[in-house]
Protein backbone atom coordinates (compact mmCIF):
# COMPACT_ATOMS: atom_id res chain seq x y z
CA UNK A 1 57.79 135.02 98.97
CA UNK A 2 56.70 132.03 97.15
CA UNK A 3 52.53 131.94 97.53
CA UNK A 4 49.86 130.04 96.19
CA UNK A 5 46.67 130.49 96.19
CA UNK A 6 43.78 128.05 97.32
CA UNK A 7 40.31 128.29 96.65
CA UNK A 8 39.39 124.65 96.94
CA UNK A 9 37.02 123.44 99.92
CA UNK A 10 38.07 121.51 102.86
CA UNK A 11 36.77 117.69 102.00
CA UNK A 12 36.27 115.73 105.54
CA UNK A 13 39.29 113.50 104.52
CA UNK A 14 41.29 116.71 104.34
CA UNK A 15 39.93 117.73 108.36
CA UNK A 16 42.46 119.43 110.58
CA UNK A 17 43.88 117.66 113.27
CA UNK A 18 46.16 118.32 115.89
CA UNK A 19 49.82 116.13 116.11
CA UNK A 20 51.85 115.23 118.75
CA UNK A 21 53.13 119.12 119.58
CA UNK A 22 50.76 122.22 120.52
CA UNK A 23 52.84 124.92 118.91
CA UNK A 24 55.96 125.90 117.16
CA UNK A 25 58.59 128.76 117.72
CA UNK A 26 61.27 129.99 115.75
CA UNK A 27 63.48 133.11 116.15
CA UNK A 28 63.11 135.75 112.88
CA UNK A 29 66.60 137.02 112.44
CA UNK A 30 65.29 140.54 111.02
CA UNK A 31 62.83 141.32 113.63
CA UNK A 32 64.38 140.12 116.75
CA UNK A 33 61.49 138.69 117.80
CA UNK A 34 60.19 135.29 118.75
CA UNK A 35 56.84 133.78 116.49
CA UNK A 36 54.91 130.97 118.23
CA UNK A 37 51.95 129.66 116.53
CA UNK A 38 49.84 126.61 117.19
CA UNK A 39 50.41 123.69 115.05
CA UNK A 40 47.82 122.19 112.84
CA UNK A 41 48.00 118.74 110.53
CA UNK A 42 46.11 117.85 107.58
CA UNK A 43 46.44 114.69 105.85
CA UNK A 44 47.09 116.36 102.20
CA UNK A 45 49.00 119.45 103.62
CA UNK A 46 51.01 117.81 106.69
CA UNK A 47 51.82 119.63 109.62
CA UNK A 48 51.66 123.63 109.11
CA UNK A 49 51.08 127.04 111.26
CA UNK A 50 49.34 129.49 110.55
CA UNK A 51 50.23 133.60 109.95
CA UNK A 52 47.13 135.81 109.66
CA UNK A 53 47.35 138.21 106.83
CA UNK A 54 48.76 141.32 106.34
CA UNK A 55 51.23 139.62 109.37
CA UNK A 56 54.59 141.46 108.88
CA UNK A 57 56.19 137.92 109.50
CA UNK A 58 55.40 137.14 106.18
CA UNK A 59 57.88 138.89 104.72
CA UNK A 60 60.78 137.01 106.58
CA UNK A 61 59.60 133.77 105.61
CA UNK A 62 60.50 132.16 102.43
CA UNK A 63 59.37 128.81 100.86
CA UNK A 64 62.47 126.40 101.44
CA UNK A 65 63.82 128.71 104.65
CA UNK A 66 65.53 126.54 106.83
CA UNK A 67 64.95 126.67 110.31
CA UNK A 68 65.49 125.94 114.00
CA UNK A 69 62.15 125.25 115.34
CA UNK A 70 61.20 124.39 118.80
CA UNK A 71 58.53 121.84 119.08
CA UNK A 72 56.22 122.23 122.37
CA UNK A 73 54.40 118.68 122.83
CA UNK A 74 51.23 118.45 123.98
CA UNK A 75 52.05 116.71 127.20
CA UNK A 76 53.56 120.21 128.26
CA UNK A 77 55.53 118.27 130.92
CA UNK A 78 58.14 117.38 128.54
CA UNK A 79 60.23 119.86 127.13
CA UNK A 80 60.26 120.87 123.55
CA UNK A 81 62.28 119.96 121.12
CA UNK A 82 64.52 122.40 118.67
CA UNK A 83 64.26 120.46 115.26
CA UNK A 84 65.97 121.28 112.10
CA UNK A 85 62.72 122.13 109.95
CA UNK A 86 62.48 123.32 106.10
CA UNK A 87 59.27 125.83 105.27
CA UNK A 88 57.47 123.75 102.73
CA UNK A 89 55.22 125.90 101.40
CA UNK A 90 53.16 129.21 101.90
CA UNK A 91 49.52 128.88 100.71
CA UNK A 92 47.24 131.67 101.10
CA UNK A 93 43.98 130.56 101.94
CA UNK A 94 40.58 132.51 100.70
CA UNK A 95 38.22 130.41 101.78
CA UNK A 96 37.01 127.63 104.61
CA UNK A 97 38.03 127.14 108.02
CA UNK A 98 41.38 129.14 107.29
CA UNK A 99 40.12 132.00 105.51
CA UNK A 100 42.13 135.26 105.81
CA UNK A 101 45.27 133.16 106.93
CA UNK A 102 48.17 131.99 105.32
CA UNK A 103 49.57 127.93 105.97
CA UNK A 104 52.82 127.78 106.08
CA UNK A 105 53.84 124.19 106.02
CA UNK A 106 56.69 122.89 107.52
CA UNK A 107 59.02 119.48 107.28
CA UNK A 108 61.10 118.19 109.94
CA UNK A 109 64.47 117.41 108.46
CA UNK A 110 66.06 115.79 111.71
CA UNK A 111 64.53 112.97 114.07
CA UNK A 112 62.72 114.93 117.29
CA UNK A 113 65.09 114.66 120.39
């Protein structure tokens, strides 16, 4: 697994916001299971979910994993949408609002829909 480290403080330009879908879920071929996380987006780090460590998911996930993701919008109404999405990076956070947690960004490689 490809980590890195941050120890840098959150700067208000750098605030996480929520986009345009609640959560993500992806099927993890070795576990047979199902991981749904909540989506977050920050401007410098894009959209990304979050795994809590010690998480046995991390071990199935690997920077530049492909992916087919199912997007959950926030208008739950609609129905999600499975997008072809590429694990940008793994960071593992050790301080700040995401403290014992490790982002996992992701990148949407197809057009939602």
């Amino acid at each position: 697994m490809a980590l890195i480290q941050s120890t840098q403080q959150t700067s208000p330009d750098e605030q996480a916001r929520e986009p345009g879908y609640a959560c993500v879920e992806f099927h993890i071929q070795d576990m047979g299971a199902v991981y749904q996380s909540k989506i977050w987006e920050v401007p410098l780090k894009g959209l990304f979910f979050l795994v809590k460590e010690g998480s046995s998911v991390l071990a199935h996930l690997r920077t530049g994993d492909e992916i087919k993701a199912r997007y959950t919008p926030l208008n739950r109404r609609k129905p999600g949408d499975y997008i072809k999405t590429k694990i940008r990076y793994i960071i593992q956070e050790q301080t700040g609002r995401f403290k014992g947690h490790y982002l996992v960004g992701l990148a949407m490689m197809e057009e939602p829909g």
